[in-house]
PDB file of N, CA and C in Angstrom:
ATOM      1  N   UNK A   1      84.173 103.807 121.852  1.00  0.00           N
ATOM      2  CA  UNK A   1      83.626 104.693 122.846  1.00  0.00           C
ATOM      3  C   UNK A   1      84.554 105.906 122.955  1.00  0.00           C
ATOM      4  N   UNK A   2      83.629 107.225 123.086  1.00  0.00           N
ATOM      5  CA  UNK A   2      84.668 107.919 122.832  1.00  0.00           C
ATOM      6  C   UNK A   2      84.402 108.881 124.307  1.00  0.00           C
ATOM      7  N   UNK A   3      85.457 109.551 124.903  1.00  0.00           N
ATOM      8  CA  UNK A   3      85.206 111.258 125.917  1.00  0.00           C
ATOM      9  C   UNK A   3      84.787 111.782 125.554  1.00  0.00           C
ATOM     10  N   UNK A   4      83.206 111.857 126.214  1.00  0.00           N
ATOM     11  CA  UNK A   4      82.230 113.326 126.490  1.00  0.00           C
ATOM     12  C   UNK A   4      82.734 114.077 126.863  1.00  0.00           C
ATOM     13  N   UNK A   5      82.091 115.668 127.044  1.00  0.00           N
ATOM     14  CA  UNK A   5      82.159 116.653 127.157  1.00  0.00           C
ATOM     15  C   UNK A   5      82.555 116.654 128.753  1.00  0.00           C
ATOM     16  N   UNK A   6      81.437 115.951 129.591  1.00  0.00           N
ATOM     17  CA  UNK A   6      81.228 116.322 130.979  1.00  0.00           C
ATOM     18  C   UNK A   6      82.866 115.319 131.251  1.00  0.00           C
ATOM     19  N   UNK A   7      82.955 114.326 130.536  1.00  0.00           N
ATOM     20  CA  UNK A   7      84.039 113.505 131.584  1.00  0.00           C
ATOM     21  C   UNK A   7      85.241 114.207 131.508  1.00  0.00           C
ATOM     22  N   UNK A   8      85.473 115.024 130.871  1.00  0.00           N
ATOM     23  CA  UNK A   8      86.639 115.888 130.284  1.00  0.00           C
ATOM     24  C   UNK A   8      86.277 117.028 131.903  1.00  0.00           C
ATOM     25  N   UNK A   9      85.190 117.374 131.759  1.00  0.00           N
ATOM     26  CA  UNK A   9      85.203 118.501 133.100  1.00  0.00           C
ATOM     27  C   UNK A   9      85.385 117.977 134.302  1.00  0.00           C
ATOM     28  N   UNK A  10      85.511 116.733 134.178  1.00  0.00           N
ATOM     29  CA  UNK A  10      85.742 116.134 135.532  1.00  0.00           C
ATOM     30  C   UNK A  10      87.003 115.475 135.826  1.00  0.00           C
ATOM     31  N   UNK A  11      87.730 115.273 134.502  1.00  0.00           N
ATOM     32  CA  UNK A  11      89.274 115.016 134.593  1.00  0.00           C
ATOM     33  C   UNK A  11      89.725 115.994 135.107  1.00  0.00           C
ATOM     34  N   UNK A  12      89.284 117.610 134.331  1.00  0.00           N
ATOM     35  CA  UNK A  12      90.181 118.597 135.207  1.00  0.00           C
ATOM     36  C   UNK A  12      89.925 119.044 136.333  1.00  0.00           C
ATOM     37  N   UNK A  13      88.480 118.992 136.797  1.00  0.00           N
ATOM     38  CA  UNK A  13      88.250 118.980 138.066  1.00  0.00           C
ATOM     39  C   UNK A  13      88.592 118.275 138.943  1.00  0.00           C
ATOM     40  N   UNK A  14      89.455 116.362 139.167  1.00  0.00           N
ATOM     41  CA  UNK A  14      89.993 116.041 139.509  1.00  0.00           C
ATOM     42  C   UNK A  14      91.407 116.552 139.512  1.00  0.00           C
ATOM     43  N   UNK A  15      91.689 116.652 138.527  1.00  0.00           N
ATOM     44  CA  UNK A  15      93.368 117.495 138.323  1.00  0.00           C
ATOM     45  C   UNK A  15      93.513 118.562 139.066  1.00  0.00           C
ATOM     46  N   UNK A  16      92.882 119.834 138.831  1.00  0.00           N
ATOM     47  CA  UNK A  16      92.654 120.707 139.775  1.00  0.00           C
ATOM     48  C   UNK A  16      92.790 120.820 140.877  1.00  0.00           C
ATOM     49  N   UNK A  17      91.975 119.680 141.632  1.00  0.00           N
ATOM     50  CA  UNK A  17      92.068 119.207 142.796  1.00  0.00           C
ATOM     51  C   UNK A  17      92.883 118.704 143.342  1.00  0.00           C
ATOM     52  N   UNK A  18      93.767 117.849 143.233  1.00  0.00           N
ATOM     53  CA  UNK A  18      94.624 117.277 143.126  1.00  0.00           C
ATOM     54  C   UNK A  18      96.294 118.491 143.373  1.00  0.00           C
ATOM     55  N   UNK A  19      96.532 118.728 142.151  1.00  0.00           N
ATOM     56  CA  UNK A  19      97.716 119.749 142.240  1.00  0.00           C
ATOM     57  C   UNK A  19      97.325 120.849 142.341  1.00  0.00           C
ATOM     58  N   UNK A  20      96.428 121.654 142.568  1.00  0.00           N
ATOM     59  CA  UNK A  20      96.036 122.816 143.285  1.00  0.00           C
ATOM     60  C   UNK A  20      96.155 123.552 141.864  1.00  0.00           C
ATOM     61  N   UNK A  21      95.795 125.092 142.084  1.00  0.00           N
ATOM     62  CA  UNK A  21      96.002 125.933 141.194  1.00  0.00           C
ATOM     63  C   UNK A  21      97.212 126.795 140.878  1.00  0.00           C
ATOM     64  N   UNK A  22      98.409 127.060 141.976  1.00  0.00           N
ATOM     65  CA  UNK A  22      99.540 126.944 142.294  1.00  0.00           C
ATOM     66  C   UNK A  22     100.240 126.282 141.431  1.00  0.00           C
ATOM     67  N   UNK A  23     100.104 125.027 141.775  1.00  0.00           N
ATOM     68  CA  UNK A  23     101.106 124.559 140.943  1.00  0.00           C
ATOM     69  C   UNK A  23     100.476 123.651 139.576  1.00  0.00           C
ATOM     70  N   UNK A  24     100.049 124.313 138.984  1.00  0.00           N
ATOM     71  CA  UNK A  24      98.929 123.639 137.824  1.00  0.00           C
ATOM     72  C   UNK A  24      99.702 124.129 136.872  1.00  0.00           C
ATOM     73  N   UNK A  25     100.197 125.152 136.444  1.00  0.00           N
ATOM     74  CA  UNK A  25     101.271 125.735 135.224  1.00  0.00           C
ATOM     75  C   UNK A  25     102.557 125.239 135.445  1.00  0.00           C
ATOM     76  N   UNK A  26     103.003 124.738 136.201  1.00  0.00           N
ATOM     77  CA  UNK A  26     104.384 123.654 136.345  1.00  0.00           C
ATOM     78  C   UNK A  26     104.054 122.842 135.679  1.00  0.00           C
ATOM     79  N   UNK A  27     102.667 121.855 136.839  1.00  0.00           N
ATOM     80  CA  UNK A  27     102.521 120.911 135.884  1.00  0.00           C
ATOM     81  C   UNK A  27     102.521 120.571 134.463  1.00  0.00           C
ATOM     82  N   UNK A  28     101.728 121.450 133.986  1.00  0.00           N
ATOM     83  CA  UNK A  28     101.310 121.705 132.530  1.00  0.00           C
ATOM     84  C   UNK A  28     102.377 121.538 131.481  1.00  0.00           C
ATOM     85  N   UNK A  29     103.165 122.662 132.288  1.00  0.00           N
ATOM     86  CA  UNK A  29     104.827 122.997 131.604  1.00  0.00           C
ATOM     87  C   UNK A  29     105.819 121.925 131.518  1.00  0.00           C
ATOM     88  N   UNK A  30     105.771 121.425 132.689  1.00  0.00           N
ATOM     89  CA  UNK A  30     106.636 119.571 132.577  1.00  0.00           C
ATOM     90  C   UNK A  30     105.806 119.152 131.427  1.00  0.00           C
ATOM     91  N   UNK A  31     104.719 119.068 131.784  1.00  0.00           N
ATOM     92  CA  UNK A  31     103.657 118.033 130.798  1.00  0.00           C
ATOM     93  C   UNK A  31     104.379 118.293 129.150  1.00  0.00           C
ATOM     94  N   UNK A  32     103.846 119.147 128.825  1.00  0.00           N
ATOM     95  CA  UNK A  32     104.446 120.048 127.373  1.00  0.00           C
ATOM     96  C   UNK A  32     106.101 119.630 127.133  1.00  0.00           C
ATOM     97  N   UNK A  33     107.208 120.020 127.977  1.00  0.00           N
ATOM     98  CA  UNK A  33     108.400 119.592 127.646  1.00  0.00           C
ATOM     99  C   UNK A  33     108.370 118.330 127.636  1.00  0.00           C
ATOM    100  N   UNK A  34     107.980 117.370 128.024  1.00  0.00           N
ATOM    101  CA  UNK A  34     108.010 115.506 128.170  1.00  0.00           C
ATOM    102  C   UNK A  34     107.424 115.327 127.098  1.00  0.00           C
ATOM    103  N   UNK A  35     106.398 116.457 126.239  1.00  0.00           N
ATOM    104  CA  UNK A  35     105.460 115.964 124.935  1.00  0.00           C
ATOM    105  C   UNK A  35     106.532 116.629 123.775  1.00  0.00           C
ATOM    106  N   UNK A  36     106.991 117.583 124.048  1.00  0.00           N
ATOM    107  CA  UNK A  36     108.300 117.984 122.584  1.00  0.00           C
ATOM    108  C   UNK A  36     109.746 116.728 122.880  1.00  0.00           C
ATOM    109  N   UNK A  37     109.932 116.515 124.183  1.00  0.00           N
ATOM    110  CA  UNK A  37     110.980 115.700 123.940  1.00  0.00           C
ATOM    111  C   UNK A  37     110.433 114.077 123.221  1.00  0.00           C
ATOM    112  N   UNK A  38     109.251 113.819 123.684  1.00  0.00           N
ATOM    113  CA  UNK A  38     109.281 112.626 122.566  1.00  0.00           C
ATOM    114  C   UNK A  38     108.687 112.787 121.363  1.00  0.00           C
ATOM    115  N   UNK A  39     108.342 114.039 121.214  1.00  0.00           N
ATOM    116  CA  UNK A  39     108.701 113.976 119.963  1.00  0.00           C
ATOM    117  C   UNK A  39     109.447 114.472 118.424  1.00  0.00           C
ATOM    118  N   UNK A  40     110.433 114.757 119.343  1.00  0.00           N
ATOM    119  CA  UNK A  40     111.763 115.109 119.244  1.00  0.00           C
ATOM    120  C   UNK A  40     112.472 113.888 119.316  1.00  0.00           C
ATOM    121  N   UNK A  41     112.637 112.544 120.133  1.00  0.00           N
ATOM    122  CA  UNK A  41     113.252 111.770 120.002  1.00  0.00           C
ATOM    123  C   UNK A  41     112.254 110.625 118.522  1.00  0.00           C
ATOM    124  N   UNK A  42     111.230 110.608 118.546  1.00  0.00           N
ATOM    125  CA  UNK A  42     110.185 109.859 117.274  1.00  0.00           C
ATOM    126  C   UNK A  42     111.056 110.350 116.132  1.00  0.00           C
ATOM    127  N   UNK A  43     110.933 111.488 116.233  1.00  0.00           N
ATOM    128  CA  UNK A  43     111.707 112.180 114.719  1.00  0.00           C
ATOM    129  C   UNK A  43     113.255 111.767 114.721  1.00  0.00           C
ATOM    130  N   UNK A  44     113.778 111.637 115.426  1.00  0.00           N
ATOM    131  CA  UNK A  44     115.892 111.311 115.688  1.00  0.00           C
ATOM    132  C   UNK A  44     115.399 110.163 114.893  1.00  0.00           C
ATOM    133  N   UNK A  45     114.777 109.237 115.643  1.00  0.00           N
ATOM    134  CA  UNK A  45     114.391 107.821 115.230  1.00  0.00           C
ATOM    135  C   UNK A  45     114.270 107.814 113.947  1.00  0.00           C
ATOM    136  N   UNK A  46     113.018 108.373 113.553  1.00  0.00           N
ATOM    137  CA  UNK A  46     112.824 107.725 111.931  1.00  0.00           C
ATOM    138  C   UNK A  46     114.103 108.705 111.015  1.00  0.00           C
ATOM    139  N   UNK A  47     114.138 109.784 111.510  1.00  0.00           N
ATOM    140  CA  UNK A  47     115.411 110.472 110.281  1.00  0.00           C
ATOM    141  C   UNK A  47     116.782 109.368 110.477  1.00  0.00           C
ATOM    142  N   UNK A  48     117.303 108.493 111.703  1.00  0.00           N
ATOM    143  CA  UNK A  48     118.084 107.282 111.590  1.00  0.00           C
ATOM    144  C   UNK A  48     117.509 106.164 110.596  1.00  0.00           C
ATOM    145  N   UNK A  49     116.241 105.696 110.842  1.00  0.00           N
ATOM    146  CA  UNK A  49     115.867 104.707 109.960  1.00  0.00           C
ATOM    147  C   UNK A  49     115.697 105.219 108.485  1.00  0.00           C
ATOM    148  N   UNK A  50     115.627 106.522 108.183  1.00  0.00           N
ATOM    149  CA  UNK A  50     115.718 106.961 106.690  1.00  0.00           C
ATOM    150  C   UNK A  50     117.196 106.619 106.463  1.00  0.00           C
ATOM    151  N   UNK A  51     118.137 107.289 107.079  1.00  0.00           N
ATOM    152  CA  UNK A  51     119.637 107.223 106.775  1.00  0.00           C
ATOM    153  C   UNK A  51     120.236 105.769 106.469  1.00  0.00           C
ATOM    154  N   UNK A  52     119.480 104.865 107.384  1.00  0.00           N
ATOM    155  CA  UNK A  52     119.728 103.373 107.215  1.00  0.00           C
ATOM    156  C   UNK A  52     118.968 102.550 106.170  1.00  0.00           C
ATOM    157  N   UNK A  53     118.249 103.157 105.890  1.00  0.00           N
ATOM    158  CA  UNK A  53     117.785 102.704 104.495  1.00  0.00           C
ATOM    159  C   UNK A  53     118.449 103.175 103.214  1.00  0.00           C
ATOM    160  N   UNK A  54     118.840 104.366 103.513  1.00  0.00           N
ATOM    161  CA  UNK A  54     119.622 105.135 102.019  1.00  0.00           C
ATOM    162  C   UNK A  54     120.985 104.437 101.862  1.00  0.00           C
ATOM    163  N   UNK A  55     121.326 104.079 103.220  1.00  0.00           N
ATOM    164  CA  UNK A  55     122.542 103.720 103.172  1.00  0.00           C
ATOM    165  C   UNK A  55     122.624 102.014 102.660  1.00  0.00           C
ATOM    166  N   UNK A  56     121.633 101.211 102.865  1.00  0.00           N
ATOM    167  CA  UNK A  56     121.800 100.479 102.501  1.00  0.00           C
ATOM    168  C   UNK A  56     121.062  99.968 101.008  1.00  0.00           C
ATOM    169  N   UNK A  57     120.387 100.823 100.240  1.00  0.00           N
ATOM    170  CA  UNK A  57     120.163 100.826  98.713  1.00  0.00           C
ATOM    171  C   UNK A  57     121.308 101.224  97.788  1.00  0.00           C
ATOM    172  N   UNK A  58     121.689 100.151  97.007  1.00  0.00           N
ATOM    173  CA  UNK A  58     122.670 100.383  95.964  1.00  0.00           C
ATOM    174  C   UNK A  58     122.404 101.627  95.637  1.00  0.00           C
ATOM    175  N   UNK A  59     123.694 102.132  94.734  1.00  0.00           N
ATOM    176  CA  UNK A  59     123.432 103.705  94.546  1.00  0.00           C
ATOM    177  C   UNK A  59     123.064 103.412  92.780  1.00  0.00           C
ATOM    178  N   UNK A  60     122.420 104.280  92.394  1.00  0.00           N
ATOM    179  CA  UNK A  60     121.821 104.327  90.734  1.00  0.00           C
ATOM    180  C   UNK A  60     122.757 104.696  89.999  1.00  0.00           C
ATOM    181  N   UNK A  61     123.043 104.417  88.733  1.00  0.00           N
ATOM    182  CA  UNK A  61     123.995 104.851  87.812  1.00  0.00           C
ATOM    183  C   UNK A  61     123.056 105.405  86.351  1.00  0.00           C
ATOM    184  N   UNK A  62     122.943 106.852  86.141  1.00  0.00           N
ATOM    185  CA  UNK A  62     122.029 106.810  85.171  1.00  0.00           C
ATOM    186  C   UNK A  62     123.268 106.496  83.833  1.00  0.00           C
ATOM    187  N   UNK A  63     122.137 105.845  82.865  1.00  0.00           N
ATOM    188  CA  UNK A  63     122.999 106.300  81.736  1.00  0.00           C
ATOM    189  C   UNK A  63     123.134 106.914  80.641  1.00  0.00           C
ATOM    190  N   UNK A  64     124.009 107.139  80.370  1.00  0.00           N
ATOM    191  CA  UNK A  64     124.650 108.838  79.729  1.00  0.00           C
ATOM    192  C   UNK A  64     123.780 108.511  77.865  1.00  0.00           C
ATOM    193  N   UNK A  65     123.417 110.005  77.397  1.00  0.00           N
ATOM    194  CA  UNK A  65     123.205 109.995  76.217  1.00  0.00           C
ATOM    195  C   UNK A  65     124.274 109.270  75.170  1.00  0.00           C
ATOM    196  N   UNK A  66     123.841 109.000  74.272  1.00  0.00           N
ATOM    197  CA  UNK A  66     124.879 108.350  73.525  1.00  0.00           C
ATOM    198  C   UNK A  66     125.654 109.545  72.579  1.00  0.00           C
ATOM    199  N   UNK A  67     126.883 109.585  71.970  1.00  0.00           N
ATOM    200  CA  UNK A  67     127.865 110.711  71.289  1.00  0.00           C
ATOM    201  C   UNK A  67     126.815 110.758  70.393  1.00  0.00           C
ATOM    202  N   UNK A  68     127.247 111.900  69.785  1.00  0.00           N
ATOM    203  CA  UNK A  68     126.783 112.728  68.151  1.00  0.00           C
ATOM    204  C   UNK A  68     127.889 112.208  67.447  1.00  0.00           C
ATOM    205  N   UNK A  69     128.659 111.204  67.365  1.00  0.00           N
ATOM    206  CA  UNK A  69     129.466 110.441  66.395  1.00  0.00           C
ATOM    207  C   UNK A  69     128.842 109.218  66.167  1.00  0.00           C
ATOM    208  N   UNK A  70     127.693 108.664  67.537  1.00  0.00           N
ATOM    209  CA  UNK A  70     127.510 107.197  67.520  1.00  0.00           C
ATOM    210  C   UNK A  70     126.084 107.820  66.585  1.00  0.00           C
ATOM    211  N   UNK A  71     125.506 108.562  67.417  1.00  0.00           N
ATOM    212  CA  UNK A  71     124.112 108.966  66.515  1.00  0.00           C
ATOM    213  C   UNK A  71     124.126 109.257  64.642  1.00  0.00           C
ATOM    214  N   UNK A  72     125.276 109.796  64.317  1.00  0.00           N
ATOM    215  CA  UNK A  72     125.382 109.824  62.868  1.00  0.00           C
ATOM    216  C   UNK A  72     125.750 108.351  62.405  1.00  0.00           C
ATOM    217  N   UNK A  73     126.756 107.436  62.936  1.00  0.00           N
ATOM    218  CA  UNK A  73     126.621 106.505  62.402  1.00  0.00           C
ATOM    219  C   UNK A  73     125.285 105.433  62.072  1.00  0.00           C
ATOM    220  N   UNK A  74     124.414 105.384  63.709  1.00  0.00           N
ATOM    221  CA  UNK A  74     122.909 104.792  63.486  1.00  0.00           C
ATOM    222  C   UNK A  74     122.372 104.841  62.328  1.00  0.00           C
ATOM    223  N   UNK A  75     122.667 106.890  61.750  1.00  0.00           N
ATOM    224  CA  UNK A  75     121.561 107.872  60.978  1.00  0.00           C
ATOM    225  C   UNK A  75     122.200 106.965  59.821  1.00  0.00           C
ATOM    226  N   UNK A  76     123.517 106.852  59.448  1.00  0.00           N
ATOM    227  CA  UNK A  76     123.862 106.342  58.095  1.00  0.00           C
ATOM    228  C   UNK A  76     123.496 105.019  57.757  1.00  0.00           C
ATOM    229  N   UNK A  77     123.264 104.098  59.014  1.00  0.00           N
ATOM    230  CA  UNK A  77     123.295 102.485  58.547  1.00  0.00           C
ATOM    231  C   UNK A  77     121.803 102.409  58.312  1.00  0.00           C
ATOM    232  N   UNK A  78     121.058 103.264  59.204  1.00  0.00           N
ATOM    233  CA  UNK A  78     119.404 103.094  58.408  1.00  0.00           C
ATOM    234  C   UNK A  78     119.096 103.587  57.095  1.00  0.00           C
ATOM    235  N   UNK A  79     119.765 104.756  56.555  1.00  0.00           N
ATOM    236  CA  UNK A  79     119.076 105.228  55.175  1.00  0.00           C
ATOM    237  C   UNK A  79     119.311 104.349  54.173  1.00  0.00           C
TER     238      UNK A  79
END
């Protein structure tokens, strides 16, 4: 089930009512800073749980081409 159109005009028409028109851009404005701070703290969170994952995966070791001394010897024992 989802919010119609009209129940939406009647949330803010309760709201309205409620905190007046006065102080309706405070509200709003708290509202908005309480919505960047969490999610501002969601993001702290998972960029910690990235760090704690990196930190705990062994680290990779690639490995290195082999010399142009080992490669000529290969080249000689096949011909």
């Amino acid at each position: 089930m989802s919010i119609g159109f009209w129940q939406v005009v009647l949330i803010l028409a309760i709201v309205l009512i409620i905190f007046g028109a006065g102080k309706l851009p405070t509200v709003m404005g708290d509202l908005a800073k309480g919505i960047k701070t969490f999610k501002a703290g969601m993001r702290d969170e998972l960029d910690e749980a990235k760090r704690e994952a990196e930190a705990a995966e062994p680290k990779r070791v690639e490995a290195l081409p082999p010399e142009p001394a080992a490669r000529k010897a290969d080249e000689t024992v096949r011909s």
